[in-house]
C-alpha atoms as a PDB file:
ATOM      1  CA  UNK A   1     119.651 -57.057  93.920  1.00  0.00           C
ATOM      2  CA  UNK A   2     121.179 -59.910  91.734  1.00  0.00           C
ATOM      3  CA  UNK A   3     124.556 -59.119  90.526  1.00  0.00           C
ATOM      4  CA  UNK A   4     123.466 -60.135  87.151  1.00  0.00           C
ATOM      5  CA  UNK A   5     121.000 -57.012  86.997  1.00  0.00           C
ATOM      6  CA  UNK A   6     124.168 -54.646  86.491  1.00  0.00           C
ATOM      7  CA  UNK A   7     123.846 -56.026  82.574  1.00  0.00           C
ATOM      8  CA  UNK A   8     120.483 -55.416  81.806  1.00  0.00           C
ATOM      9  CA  UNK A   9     121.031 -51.544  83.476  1.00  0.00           C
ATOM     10  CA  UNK A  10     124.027 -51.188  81.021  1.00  0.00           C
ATOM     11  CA  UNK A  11     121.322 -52.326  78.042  1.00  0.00           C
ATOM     12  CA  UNK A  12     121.226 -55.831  77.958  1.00  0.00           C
ATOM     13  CA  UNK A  13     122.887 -58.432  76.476  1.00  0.00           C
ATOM     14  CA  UNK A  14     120.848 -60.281  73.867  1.00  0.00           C
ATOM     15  CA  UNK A  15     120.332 -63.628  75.232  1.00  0.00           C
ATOM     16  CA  UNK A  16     119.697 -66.873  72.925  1.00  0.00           C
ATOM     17  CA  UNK A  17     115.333 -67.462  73.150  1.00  0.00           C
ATOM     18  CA  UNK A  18     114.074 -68.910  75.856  1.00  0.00           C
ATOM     19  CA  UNK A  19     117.429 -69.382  77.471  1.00  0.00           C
ATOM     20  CA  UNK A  20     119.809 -67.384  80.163  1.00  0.00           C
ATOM     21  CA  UNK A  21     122.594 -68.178  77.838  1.00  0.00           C
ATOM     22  CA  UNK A  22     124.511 -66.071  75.177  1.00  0.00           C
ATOM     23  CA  UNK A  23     127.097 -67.629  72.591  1.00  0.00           C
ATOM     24  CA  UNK A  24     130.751 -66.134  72.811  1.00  0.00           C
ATOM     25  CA  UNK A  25     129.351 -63.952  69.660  1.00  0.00           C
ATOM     26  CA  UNK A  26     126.723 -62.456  71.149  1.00  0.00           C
ATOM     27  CA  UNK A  27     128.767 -61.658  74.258  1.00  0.00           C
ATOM     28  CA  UNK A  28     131.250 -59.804  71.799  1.00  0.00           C
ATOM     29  CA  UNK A  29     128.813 -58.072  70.447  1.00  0.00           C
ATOM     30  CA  UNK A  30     127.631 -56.481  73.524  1.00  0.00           C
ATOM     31  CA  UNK A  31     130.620 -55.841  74.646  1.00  0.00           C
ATOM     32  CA  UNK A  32     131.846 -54.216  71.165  1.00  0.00           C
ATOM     33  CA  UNK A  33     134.556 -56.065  70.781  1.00  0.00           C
ATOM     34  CA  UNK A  34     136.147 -58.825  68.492  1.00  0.00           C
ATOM     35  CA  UNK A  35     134.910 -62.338  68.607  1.00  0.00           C
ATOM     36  CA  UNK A  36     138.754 -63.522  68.729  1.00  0.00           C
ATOM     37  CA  UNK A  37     139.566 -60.979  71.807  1.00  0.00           C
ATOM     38  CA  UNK A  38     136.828 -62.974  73.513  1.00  0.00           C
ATOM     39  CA  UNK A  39     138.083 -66.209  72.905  1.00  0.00           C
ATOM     40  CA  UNK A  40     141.360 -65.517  73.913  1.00  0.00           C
ATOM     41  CA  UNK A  41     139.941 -64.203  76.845  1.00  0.00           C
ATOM     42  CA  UNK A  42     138.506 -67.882  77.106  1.00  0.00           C
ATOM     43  CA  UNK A  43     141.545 -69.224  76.783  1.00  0.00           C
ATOM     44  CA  UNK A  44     143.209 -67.317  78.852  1.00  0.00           C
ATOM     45  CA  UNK A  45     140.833 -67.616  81.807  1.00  0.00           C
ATOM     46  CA  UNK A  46     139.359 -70.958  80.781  1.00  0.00           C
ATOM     47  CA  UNK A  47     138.967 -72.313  84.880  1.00  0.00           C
ATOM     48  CA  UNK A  48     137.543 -69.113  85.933  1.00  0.00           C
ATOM     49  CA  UNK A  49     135.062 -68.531  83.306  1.00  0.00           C
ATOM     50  CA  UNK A  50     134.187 -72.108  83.208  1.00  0.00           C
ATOM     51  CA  UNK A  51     133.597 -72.453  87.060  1.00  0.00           C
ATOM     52  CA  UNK A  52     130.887 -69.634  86.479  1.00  0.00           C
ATOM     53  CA  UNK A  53     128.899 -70.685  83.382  1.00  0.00           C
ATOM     54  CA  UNK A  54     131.032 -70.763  80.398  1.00  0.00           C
ATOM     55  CA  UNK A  55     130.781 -74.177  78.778  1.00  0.00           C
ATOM     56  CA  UNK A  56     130.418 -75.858  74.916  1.00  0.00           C
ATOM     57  CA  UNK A  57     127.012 -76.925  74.545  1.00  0.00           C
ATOM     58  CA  UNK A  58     126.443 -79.285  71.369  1.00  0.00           C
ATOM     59  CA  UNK A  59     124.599 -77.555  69.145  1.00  0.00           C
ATOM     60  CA  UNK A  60     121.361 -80.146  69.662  1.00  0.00           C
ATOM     61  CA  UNK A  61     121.146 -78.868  73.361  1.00  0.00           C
ATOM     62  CA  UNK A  62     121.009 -75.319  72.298  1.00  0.00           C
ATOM     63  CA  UNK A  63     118.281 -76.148  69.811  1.00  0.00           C
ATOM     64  CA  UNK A  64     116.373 -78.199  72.473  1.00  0.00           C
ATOM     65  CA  UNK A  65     116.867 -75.210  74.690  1.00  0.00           C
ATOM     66  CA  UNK A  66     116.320 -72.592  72.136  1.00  0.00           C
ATOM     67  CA  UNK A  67     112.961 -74.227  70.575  1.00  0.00           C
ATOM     68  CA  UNK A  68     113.786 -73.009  66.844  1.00  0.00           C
ATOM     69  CA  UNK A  69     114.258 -75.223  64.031  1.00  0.00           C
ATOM     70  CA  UNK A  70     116.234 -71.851  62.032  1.00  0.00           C
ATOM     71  CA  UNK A  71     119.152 -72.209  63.942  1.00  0.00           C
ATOM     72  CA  UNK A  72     120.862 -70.053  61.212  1.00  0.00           C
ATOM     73  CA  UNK A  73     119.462 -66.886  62.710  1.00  0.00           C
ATOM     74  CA  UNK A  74     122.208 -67.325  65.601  1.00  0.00           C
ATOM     75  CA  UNK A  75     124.960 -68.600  63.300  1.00  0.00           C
ATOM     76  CA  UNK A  76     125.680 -71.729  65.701  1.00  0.00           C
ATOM     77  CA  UNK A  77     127.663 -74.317  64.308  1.00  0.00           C
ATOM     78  CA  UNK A  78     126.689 -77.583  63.791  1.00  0.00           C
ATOM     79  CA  UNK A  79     129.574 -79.015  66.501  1.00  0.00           C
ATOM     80  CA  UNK A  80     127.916 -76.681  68.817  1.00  0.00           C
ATOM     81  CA  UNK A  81     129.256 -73.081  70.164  1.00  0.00           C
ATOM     82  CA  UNK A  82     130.661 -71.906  74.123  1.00  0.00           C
ATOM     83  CA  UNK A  83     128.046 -70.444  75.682  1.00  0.00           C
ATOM     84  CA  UNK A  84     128.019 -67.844  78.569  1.00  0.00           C
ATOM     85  CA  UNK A  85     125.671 -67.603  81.778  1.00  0.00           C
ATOM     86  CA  UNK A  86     124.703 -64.158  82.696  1.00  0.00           C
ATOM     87  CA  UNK A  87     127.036 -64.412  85.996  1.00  0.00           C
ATOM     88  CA  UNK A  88     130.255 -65.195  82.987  1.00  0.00           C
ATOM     89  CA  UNK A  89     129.213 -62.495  80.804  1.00  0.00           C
ATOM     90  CA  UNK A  90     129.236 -60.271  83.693  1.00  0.00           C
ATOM     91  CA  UNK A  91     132.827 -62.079  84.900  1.00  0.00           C
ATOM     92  CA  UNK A  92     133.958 -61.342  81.330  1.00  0.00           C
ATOM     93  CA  UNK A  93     133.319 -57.543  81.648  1.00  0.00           C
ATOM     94  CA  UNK A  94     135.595 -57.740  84.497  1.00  0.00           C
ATOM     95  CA  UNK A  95     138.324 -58.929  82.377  1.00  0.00           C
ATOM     96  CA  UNK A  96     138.083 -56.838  78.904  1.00  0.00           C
ATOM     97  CA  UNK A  97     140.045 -53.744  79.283  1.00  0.00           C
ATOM     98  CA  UNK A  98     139.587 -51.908  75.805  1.00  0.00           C
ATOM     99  CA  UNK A  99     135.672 -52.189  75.792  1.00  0.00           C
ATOM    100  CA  UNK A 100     134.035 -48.725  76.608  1.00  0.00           C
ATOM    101  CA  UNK A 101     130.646 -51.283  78.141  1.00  0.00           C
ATOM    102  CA  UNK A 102     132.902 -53.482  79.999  1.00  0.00           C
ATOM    103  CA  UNK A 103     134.014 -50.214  81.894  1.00  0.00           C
ATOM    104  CA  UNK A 104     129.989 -49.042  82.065  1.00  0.00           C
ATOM    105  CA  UNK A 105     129.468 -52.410  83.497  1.00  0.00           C
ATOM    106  CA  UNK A 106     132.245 -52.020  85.763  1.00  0.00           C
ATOM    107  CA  UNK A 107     130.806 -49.149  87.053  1.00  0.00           C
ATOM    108  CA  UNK A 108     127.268 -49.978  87.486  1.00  0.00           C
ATOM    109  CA  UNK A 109     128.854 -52.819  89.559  1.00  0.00           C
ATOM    110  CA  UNK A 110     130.956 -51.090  92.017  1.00  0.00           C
ATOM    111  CA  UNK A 111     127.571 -48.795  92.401  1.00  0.00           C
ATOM    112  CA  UNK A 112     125.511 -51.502  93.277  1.00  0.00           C
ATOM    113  CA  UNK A 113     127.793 -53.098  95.458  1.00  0.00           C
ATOM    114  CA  UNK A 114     128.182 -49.342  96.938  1.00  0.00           C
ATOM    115  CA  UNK A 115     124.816 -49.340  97.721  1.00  0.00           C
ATOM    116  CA  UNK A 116     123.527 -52.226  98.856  1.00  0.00           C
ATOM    117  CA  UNK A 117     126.492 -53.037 101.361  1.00  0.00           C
ATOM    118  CA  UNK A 118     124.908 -50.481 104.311  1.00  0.00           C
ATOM    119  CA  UNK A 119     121.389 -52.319 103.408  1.00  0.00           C
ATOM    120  CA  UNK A 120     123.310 -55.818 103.604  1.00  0.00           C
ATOM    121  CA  UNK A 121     124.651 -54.659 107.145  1.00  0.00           C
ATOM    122  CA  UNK A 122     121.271 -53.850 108.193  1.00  0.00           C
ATOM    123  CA  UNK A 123     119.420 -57.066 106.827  1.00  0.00           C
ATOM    124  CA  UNK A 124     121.966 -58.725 109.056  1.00  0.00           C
ATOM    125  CA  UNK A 125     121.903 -56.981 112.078  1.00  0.00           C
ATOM    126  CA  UNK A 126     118.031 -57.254 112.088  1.00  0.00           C
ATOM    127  CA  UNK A 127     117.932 -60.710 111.176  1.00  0.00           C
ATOM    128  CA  UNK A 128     120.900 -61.694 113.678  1.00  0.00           C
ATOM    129  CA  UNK A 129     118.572 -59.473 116.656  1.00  0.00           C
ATOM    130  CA  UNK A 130     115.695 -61.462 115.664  1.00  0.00           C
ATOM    131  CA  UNK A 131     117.175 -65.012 116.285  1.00  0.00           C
ATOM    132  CA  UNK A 132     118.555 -63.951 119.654  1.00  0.00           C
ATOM    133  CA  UNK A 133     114.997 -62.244 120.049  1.00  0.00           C
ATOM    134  CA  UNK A 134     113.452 -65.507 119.356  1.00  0.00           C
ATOM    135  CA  UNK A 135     115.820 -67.345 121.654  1.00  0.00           C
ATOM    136  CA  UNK A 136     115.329 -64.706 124.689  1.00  0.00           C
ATOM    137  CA  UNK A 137     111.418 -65.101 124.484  1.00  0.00           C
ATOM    138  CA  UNK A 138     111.024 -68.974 123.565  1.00  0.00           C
ATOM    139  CA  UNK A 139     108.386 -70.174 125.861  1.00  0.00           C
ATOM    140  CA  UNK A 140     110.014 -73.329 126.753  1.00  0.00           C
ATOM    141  CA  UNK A 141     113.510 -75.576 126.419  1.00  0.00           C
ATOM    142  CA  UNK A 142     112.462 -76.870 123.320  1.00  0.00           C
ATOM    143  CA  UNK A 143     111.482 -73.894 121.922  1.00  0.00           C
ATOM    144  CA  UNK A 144     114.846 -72.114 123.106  1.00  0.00           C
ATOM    145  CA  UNK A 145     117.143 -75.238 121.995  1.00  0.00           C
ATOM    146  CA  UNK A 146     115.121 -74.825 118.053  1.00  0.00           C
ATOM    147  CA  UNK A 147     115.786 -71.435 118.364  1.00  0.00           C
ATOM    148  CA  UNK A 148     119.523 -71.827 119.587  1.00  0.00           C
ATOM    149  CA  UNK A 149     120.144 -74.101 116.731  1.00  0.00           C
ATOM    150  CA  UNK A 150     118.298 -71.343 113.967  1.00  0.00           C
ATOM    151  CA  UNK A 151     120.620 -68.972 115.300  1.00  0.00           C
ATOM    152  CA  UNK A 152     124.045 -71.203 115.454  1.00  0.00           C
ATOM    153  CA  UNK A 153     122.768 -72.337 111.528  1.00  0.00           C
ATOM    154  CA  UNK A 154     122.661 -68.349 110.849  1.00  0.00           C
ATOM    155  CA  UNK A 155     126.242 -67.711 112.287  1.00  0.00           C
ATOM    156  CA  UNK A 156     128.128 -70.175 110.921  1.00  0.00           C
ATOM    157  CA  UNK A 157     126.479 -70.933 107.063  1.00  0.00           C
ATOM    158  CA  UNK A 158     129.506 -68.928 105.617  1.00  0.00           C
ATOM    159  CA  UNK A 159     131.395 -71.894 107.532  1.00  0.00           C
ATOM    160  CA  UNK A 160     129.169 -74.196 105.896  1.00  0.00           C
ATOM    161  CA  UNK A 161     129.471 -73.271 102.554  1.00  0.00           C
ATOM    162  CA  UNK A 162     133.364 -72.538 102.679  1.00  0.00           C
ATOM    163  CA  UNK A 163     133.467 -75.922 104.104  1.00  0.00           C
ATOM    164  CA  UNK A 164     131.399 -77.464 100.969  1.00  0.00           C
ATOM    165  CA  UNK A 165     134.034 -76.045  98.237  1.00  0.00           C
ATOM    166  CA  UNK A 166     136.637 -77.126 100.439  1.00  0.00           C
ATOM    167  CA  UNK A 167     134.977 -80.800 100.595  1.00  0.00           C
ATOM    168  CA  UNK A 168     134.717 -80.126  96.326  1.00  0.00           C
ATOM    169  CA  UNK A 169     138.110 -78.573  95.464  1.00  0.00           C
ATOM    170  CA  UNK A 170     139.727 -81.575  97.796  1.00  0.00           C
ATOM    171  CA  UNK A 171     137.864 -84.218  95.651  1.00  0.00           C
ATOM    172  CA  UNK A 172     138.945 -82.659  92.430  1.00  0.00           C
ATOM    173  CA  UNK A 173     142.310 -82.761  93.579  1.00  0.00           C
ATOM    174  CA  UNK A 174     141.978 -86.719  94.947  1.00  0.00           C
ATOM    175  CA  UNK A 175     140.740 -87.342  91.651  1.00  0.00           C
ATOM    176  CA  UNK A 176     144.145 -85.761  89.861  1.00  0.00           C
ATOM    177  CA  UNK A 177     145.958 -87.282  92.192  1.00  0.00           C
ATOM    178  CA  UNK A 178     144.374 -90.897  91.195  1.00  0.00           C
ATOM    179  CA  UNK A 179     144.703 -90.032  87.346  1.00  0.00           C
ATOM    180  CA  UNK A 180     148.411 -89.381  87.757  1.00  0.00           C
ATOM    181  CA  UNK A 181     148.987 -92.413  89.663  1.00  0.00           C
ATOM    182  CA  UNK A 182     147.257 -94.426  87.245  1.00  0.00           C
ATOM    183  CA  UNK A 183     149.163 -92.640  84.512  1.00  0.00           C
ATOM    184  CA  UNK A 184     152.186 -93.441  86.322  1.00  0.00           C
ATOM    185  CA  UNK A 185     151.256 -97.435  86.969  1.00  0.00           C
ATOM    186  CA  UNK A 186     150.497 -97.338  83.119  1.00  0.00           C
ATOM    187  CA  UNK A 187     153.873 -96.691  82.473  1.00  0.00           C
ATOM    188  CA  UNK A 188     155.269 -99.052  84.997  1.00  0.00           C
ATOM    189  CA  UNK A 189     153.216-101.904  83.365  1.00  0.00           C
ATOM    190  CA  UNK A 190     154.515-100.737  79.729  1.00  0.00           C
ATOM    191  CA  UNK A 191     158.310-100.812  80.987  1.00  0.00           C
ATOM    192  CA  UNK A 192     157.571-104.154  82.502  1.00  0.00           C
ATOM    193  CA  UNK A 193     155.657-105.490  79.259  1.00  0.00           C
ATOM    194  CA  UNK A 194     158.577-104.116  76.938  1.00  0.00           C
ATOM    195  CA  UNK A 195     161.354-105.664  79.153  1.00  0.00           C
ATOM    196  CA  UNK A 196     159.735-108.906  79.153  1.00  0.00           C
ATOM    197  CA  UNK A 197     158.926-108.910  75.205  1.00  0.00           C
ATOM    198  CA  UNK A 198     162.381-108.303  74.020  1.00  0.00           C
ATOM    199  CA  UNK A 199     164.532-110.162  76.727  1.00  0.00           C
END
């Protein structure tokens, strides 16, 4: 089951039309809380929430997305609004404390995970014993080698994909890295450019 599903069991959050999306407002509103405790919860968690869906979408994306021309109805500004993907609306239920549906949500979460943890284990088990099935009955080498490989793919794609936002967050960080030096040959250059214009 997708983790996103808790929401819609809790009631469902009212998305914008046609969209997965729903503006900080709306996500207030289903949590029943203040639009301000939300934004400071943006604020306060920008990196987080933003690596999982939150972002400011000008407002002629969301009308492109949203296919209305009374963009009133949603009361989105004409700079745009921060909008939330289902997987940061569900994030943001994990942050509010005081909201009596971020708990439910919470909840339904922790059930879910609960429950589909033993079928997890036994997806994996069955899936794992197929592989080596298919590697203990191949018919010949190059059947056995394909079917080595499948099952050496299987194994290690938590490697793979740990190894990928490694790869990412080390690129992010080489690009810091390069702004700051820039930043700091920018100054060099100025101290340089002021010491030779009033020698």
């Amino acid at each position: 089951m997708n983790r996103t599903e808790v929401l819609d069991r809790v009631g469902g959050v009212l998305l914008l039309p046609n969209t997965e999306i729903a503006t900080t407002k709306q996500v207030a509103e289903f949590y029943g809380v203040d639009y301000q405790v939300v934004n400071k919860l943006i604020q306060r968690n920008r990196e987080e929430l933003e690596s999982n869906g939150v972002k400011v979408m000008p407002h002629r994306e969301i009308k492109a997305m949203v296919y209305e021309d009374n963009m009133s109805l949603y009361k989105i500004s004409k700079r745009g609004a921060t909008v939330f993907t289902k997987r940061a609306i569900l994030l943001a239920g994990f942050m509010l404390r005081d909201s009596k549906i971020a708990l439910e949500v919470r909840n339904q979460a922790l059930n879910i995970i609960e429950s589909s943890s033993d079928e997890h284990k036994t997806f994996e088990i069955t899936k794992e014993k197929e592989l080596l099935m298919a590697i203990m009955f191949a018919t010949n080498e190059i059947e056995r080698a394909t079917a080595i490989n499948v099952h050496l793919e299987y194994v290690n794609r938590h490697k793979k994909q740990l190894e990928e936002t490694i790869d990412k967050q080390t690129k992010v960080i080489t690009h810091k890295q390069d702004v700051i030096e820039g930043l700091t040959d920018n100054i060099s250059l100025a101290e340089k450019w002021k010491s030779f214009c009033y020698k």
